[in-house]
C-alpha atoms as a PDB file:
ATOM      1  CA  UNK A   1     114.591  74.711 113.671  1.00  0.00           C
ATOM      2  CA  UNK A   2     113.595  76.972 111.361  1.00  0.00           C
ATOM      3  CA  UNK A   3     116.071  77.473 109.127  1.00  0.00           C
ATOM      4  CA  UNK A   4     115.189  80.693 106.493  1.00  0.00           C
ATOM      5  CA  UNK A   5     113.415  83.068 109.331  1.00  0.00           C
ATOM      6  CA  UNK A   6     116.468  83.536 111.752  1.00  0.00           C
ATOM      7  CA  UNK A   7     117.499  87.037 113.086  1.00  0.00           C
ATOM      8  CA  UNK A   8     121.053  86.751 110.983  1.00  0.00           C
ATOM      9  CA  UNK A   9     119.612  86.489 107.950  1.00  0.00           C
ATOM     10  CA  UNK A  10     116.429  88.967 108.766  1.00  0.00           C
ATOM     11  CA  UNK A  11     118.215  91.550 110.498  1.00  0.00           C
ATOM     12  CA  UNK A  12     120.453  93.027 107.285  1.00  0.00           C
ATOM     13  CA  UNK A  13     117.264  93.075 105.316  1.00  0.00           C
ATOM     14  CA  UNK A  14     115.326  95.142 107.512  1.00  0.00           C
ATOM     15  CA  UNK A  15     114.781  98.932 105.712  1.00  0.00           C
ATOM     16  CA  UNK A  16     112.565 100.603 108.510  1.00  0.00           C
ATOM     17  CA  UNK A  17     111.999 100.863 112.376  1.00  0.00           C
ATOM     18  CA  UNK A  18     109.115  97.727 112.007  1.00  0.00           C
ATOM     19  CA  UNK A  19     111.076  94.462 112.355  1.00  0.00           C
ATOM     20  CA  UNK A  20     113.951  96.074 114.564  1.00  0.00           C
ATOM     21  CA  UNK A  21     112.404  94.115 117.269  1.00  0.00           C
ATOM     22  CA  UNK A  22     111.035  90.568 116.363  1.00  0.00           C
ATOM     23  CA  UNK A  23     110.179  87.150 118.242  1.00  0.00           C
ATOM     24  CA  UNK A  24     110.785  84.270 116.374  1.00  0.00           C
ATOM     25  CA  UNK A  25     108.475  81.245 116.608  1.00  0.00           C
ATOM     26  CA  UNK A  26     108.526  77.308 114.962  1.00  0.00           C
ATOM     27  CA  UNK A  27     105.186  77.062 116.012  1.00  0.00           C
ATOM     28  CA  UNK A  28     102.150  78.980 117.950  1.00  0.00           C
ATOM     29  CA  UNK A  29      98.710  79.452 118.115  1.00  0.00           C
ATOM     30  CA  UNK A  30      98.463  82.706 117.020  1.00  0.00           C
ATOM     31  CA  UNK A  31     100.632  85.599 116.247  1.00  0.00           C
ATOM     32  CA  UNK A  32      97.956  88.166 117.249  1.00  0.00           C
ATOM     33  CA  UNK A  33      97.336  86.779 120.503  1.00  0.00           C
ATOM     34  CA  UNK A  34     101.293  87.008 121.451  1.00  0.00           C
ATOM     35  CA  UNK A  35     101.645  90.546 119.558  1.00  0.00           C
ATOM     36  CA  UNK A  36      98.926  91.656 121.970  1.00  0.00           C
ATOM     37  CA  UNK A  37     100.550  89.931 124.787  1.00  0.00           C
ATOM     38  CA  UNK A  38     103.821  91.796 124.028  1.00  0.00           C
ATOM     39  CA  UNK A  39     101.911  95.081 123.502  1.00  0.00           C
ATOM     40  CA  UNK A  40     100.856  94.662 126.752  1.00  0.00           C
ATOM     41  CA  UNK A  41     103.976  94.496 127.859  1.00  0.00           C
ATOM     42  CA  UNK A  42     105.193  97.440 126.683  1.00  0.00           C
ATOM     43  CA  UNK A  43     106.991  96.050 123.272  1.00  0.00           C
ATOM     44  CA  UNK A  44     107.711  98.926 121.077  1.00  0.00           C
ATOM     45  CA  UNK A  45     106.053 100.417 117.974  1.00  0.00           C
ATOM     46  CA  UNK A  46     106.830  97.985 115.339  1.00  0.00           C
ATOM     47  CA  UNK A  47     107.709  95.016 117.324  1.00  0.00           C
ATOM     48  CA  UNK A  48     106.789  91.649 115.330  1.00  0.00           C
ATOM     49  CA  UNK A  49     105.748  88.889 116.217  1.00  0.00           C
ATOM     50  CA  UNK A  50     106.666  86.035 113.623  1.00  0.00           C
ATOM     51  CA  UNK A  51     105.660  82.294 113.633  1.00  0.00           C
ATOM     52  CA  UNK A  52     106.259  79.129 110.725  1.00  0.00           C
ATOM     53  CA  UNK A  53     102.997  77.554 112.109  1.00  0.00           C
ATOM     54  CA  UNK A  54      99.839  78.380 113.374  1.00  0.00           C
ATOM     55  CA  UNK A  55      97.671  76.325 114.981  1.00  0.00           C
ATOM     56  CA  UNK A  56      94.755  78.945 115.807  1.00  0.00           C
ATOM     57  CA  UNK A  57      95.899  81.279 113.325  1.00  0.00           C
ATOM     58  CA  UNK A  58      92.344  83.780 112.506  1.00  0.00           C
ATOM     59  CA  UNK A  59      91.420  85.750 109.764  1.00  0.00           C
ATOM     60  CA  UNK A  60      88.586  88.422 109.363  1.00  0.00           C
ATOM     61  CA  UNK A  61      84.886  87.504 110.400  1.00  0.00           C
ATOM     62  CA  UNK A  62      86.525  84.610 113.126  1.00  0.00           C
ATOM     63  CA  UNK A  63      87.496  82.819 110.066  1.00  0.00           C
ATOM     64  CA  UNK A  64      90.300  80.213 110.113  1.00  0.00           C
ATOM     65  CA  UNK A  65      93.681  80.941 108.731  1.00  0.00           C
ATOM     66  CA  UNK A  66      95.121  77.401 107.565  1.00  0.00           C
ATOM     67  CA  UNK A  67      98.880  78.041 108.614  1.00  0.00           C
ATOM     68  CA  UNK A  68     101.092  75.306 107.667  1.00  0.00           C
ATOM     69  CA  UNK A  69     104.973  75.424 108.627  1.00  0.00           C
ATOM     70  CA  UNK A  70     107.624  75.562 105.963  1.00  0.00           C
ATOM     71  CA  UNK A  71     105.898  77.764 103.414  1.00  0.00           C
ATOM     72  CA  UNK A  72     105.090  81.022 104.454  1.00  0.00           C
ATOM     73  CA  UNK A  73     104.660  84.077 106.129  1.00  0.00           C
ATOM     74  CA  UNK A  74     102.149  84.882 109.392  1.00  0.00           C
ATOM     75  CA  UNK A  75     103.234  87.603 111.854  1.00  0.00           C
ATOM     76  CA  UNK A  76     101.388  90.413 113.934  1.00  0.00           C
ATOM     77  CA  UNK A  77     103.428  94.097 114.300  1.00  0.00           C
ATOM     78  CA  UNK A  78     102.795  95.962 117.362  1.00  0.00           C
ATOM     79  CA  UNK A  79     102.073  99.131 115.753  1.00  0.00           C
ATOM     80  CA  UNK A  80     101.186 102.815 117.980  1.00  0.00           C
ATOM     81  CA  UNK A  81      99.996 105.176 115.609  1.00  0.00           C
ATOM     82  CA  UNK A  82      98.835 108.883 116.793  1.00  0.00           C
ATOM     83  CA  UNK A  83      95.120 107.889 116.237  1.00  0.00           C
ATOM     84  CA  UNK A  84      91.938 107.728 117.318  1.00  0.00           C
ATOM     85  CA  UNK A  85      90.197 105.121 117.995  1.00  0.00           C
ATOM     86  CA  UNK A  86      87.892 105.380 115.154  1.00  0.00           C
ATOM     87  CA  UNK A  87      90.253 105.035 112.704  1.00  0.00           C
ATOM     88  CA  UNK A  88      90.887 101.555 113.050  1.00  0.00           C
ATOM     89  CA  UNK A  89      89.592 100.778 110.197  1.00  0.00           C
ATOM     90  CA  UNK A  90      91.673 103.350 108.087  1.00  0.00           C
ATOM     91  CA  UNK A  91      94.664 101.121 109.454  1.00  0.00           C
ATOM     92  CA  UNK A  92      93.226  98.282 107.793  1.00  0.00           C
ATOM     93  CA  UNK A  93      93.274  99.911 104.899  1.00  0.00           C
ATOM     94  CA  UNK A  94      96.536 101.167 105.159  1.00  0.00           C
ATOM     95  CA  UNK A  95      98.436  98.112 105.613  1.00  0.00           C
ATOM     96  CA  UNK A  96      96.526  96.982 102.985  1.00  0.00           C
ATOM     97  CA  UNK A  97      98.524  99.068 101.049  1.00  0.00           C
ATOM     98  CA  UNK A  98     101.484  98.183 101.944  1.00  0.00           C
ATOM     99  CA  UNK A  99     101.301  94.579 101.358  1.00  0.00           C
ATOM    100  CA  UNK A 100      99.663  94.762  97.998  1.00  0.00           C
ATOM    101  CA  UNK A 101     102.704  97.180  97.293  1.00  0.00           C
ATOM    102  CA  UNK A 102     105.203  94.956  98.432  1.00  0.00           C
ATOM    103  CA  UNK A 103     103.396  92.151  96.556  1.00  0.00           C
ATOM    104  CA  UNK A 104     103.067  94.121  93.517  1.00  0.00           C
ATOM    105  CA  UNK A 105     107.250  95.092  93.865  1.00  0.00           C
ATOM    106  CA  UNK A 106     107.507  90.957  93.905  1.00  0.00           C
ATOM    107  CA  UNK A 107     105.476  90.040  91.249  1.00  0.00           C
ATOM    108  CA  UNK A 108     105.892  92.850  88.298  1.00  0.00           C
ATOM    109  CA  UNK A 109     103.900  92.221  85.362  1.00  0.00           C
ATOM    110  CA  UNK A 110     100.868  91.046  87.742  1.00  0.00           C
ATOM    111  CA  UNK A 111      97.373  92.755  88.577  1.00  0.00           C
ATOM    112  CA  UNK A 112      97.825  93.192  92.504  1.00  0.00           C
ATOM    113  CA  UNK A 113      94.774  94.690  94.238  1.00  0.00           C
ATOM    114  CA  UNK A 114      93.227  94.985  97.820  1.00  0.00           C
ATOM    115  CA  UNK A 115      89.820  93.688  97.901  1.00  0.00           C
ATOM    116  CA  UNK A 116      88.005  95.772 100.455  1.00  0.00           C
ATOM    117  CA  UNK A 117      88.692  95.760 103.504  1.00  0.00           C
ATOM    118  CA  UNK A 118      91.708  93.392 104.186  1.00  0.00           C
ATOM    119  CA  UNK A 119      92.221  90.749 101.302  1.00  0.00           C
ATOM    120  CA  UNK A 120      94.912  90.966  98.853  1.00  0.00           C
ATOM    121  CA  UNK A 121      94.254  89.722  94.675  1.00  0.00           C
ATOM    122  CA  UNK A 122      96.684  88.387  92.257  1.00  0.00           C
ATOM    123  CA  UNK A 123      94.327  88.620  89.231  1.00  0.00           C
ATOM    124  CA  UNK A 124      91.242  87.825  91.269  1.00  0.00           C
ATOM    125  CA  UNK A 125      93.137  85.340  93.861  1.00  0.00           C
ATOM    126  CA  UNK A 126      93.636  85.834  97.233  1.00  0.00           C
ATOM    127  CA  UNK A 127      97.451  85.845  98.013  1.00  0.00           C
ATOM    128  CA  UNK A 128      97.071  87.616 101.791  1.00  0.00           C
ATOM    129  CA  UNK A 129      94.640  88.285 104.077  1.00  0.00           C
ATOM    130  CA  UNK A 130      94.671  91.364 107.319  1.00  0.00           C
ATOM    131  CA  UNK A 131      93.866  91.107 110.635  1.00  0.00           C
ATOM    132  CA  UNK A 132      93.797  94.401 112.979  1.00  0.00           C
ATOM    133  CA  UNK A 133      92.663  94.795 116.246  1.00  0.00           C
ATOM    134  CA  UNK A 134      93.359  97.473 118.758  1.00  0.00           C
ATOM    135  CA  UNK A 135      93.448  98.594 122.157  1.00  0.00           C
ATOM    136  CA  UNK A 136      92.210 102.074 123.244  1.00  0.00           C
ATOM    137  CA  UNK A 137      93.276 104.339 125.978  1.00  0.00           C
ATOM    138  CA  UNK A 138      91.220 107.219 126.371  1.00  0.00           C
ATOM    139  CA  UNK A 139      90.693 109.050 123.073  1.00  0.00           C
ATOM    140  CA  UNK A 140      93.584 107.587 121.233  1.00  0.00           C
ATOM    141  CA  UNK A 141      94.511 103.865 120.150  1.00  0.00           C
ATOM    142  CA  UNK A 142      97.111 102.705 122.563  1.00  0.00           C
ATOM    143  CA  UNK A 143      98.140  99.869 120.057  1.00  0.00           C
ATOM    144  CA  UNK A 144      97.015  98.148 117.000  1.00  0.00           C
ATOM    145  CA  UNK A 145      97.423  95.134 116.365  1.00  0.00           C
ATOM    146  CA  UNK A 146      98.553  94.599 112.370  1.00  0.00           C
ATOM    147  CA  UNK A 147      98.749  90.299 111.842  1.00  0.00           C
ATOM    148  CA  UNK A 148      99.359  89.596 108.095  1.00  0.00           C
ATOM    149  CA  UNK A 149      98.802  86.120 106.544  1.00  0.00           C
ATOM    150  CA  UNK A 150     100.543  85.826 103.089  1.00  0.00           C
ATOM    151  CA  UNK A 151     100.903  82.611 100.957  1.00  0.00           C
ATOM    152  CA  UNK A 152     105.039  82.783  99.730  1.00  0.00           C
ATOM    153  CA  UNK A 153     105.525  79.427  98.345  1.00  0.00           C
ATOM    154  CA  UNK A 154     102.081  77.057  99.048  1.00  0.00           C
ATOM    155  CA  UNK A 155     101.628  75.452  95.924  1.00  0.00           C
ATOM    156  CA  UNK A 156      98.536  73.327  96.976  1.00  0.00           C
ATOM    157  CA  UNK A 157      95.409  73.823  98.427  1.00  0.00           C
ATOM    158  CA  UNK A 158      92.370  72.496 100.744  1.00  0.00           C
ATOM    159  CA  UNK A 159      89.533  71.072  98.026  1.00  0.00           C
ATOM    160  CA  UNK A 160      87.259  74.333  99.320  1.00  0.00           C
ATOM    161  CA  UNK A 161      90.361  76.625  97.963  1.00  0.00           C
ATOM    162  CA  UNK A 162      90.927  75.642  94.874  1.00  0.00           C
ATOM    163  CA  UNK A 163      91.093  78.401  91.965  1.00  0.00           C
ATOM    164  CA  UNK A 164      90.570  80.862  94.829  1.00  0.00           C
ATOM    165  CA  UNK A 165      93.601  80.983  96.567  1.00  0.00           C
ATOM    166  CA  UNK A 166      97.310  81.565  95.278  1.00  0.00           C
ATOM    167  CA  UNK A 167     100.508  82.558  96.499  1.00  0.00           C
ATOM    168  CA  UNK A 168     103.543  84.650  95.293  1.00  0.00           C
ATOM    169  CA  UNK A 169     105.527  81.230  94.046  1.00  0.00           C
ATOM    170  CA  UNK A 170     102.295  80.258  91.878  1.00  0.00           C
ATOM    171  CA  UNK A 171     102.295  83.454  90.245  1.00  0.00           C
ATOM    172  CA  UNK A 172     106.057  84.436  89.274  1.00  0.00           C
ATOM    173  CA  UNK A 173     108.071  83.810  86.805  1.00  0.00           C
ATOM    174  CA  UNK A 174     109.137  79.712  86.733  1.00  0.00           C
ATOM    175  CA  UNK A 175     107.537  79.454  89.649  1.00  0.00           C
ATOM    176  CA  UNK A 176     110.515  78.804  91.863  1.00  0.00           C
ATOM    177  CA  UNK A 177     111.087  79.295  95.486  1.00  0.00           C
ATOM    178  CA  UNK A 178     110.784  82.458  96.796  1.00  0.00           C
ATOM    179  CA  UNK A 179     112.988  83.922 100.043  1.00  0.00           C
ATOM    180  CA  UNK A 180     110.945  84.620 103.202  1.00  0.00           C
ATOM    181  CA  UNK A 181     112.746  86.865 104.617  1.00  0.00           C
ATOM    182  CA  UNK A 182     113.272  89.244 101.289  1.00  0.00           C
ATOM    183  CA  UNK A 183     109.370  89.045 101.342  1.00  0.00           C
ATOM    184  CA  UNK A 184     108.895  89.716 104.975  1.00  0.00           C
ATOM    185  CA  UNK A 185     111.214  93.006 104.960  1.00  0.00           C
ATOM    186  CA  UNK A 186     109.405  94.569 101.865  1.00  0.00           C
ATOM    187  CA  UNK A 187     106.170  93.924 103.668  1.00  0.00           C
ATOM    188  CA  UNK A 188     107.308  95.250 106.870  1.00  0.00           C
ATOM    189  CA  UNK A 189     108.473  98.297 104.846  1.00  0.00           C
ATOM    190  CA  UNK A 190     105.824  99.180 102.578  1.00  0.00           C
ATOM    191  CA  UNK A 191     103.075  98.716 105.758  1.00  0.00           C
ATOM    192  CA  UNK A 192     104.937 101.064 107.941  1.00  0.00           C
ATOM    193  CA  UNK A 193     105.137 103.941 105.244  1.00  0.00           C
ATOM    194  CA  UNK A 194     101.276 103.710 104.578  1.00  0.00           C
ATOM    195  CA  UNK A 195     100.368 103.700 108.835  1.00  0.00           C
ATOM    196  CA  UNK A 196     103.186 106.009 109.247  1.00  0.00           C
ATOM    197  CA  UNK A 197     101.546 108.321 106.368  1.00  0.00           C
ATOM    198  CA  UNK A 198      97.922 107.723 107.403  1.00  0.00           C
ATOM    199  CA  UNK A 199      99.050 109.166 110.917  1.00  0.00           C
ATOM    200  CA  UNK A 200     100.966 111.903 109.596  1.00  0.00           C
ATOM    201  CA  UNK A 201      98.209 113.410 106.880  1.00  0.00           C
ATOM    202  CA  UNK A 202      95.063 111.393 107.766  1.00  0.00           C
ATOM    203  CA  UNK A 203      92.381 109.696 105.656  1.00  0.00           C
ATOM    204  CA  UNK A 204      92.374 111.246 102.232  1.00  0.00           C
ATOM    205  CA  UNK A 205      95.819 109.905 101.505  1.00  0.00           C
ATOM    206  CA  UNK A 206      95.448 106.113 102.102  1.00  0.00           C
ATOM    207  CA  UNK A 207      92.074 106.617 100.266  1.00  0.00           C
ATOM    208  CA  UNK A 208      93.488 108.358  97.167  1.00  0.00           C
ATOM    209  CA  UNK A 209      95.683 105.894  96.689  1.00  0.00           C
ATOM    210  CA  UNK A 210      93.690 102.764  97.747  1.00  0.00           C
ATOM    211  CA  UNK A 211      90.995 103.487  95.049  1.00  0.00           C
ATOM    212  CA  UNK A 212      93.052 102.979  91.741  1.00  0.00           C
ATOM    213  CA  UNK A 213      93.906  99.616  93.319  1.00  0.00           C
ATOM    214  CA  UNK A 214      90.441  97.915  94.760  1.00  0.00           C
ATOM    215  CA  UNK A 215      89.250  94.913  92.987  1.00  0.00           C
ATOM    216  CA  UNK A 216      85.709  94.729  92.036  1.00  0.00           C
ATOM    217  CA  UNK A 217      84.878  98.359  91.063  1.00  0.00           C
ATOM    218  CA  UNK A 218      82.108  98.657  89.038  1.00  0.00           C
ATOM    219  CA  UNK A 219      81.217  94.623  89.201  1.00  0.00           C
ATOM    220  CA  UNK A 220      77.681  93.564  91.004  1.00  0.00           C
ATOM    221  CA  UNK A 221      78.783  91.714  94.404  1.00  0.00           C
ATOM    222  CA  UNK A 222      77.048  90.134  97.396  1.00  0.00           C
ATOM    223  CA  UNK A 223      77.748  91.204 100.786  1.00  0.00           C
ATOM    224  CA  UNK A 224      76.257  89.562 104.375  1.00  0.00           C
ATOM    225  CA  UNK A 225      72.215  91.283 103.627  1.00  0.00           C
ATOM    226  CA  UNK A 226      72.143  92.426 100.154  1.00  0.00           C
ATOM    227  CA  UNK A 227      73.380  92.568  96.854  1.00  0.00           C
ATOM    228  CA  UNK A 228      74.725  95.778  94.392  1.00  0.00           C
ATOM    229  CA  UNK A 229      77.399  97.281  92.568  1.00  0.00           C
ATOM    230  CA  UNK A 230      80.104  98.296  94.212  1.00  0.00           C
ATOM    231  CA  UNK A 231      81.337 101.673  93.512  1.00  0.00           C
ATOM    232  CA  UNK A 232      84.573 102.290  95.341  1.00  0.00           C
ATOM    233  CA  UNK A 233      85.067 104.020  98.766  1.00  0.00           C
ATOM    234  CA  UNK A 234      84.041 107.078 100.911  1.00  0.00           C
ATOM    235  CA  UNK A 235      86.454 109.565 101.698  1.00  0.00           C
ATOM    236  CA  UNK A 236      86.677 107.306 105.092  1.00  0.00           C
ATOM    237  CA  UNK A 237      87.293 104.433 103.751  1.00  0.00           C
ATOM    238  CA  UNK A 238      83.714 102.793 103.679  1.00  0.00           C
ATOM    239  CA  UNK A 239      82.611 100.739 100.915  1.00  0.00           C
ATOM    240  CA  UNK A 240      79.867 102.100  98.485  1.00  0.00           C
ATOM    241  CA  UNK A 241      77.207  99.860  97.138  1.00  0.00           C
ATOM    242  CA  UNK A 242      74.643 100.762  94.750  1.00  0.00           C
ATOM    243  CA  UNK A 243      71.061  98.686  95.593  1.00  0.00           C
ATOM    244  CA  UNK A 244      67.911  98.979  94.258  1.00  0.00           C
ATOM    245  CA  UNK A 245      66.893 100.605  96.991  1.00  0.00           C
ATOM    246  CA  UNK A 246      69.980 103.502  96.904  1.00  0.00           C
ATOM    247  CA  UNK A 247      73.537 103.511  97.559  1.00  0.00           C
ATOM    248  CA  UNK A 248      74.621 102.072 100.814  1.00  0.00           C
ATOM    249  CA  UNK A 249      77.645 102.770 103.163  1.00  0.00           C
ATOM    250  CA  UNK A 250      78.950  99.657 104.479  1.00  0.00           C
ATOM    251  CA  UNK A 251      81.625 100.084 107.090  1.00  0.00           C
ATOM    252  CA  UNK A 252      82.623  96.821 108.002  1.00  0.00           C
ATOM    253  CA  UNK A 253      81.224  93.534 105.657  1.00  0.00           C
ATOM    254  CA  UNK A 254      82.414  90.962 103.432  1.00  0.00           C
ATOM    255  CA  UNK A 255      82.144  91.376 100.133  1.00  0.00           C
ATOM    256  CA  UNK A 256      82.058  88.709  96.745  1.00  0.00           C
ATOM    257  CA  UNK A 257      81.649  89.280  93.555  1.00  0.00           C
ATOM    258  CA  UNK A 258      77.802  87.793  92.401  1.00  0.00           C
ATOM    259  CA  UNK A 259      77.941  84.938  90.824  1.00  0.00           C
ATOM    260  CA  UNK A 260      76.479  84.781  87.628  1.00  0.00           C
END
């Protein structure tokens, strides 16, 4: 039994249309695969998905999300944006957004920034990671799939983690437990204005607002073939890397900054 993340104590806290609908989980192997089940199904724009445990839980580049029960927060929304297919990406970006501004609301005082594309920074340490992955019909995405891993209260981490990983408990103020649900409705909220805003008046407005708050502007990183300085994003959303050989456009890569 899960005790925090029940519909009583969810449902008042709700502040949008995402997270009307929700299915609760103790434990499954990954909130993306069931979101896209229930898309499939015809579950509604906003519907989450919302587990304590994964056991197959996936991050970016078929990484691993480690997913432990009792701690914190992993869900996929069902979202069905008026978009094309192309702009999958932008949605990344987008909720994005809204979780570093939700994060940011819960931890005032901090330096909360998205590193490009999908991870979240609490002064250079990844509190939350997103996932998207949609479904086309035609020339417009029939759903996207929005899964969000973000560490609430973890306080300890795998050997290959350490000093790179954190989580909203480790960074506030006396470092005391933080409620799930609380976090889980600002999230919801703050993701559904930025897809809902992306939809309504397209790129240039996640973008605007997304470049302020990148981390590693103007630092030399590595990404999967090459190395530069990375110099913020295109009016799509692509990052922009100055090489020795020019400045490259990467639209979908994983970027660190170089060691020294």
């Amino acid at each position: 039994m899960i005790d925090d993340l029940q519909p009583e104590g969810l449902d008042p806290l709700i502040r949008g249309d995402w997270g009307r609908s929700m299915t609760i989980k103790e434990s499954t192997a990954s909130t993306m695969d069931d979101a896209h089940s229930a898309a499939s199904g015809a579950a509604a724009d906003g519907h989450v998905v919302l587990a304590d445990e994964q056991t197959r839980g996936r991050g970016a580049h078929g990484r691993h999300w480690v997913s432990p029960p009792g701690s914190d927060l992993y869900f996929s929304v069902v979202a069905r944006p008026k978009l094309e297919p192309a702009s999958t990406a932008l949605v990344t970006l987008a909720a994005g957004l809204g979780v570093r501004d939700a994060t940011a609301s819960l931890l005032p005082g901090r330096v909360v920034q998205v590193k490009w594309p999908n991870d979240i920074w609490v002064d250079r340490r990844k509190c939350a990671g997103i996932l998207v992955e949609s479904r086309t019909l035609g020339s417009r995405i029939e759903s996207a799939i929005i899964g969000v891993g973000l560490n609430v209260n973890r306080m300890h981490w795998p050997e290959e983690l350490e000093g790179m990983a954190t989580s909203l408990r480790a960074e506030g103020p006396g470092q005391e437990t933080i409620d799930r649900p609380k976090v889980l409705a600002a999230v919801l909220f703050h993701m559904e204005q930025w897809v809902s805003r992306l939809a309504a008046n397209g790129a240039s407005v996640v973008v605007n607002a997304l470049r302020p708050n990148l981390a590693l502007r103007g630092e030399r990183i590595r990404f999967e073939d090459g190395r530069g300085v990375f110099e913020g994003i295109d009016q799509n959303g692509a990052a922009l890397v100055r090489t020795e050989s020019g400045l490259r456009t990467l639209h979908a890569a994983h970027i660190e900054p170089l060691e020294s």
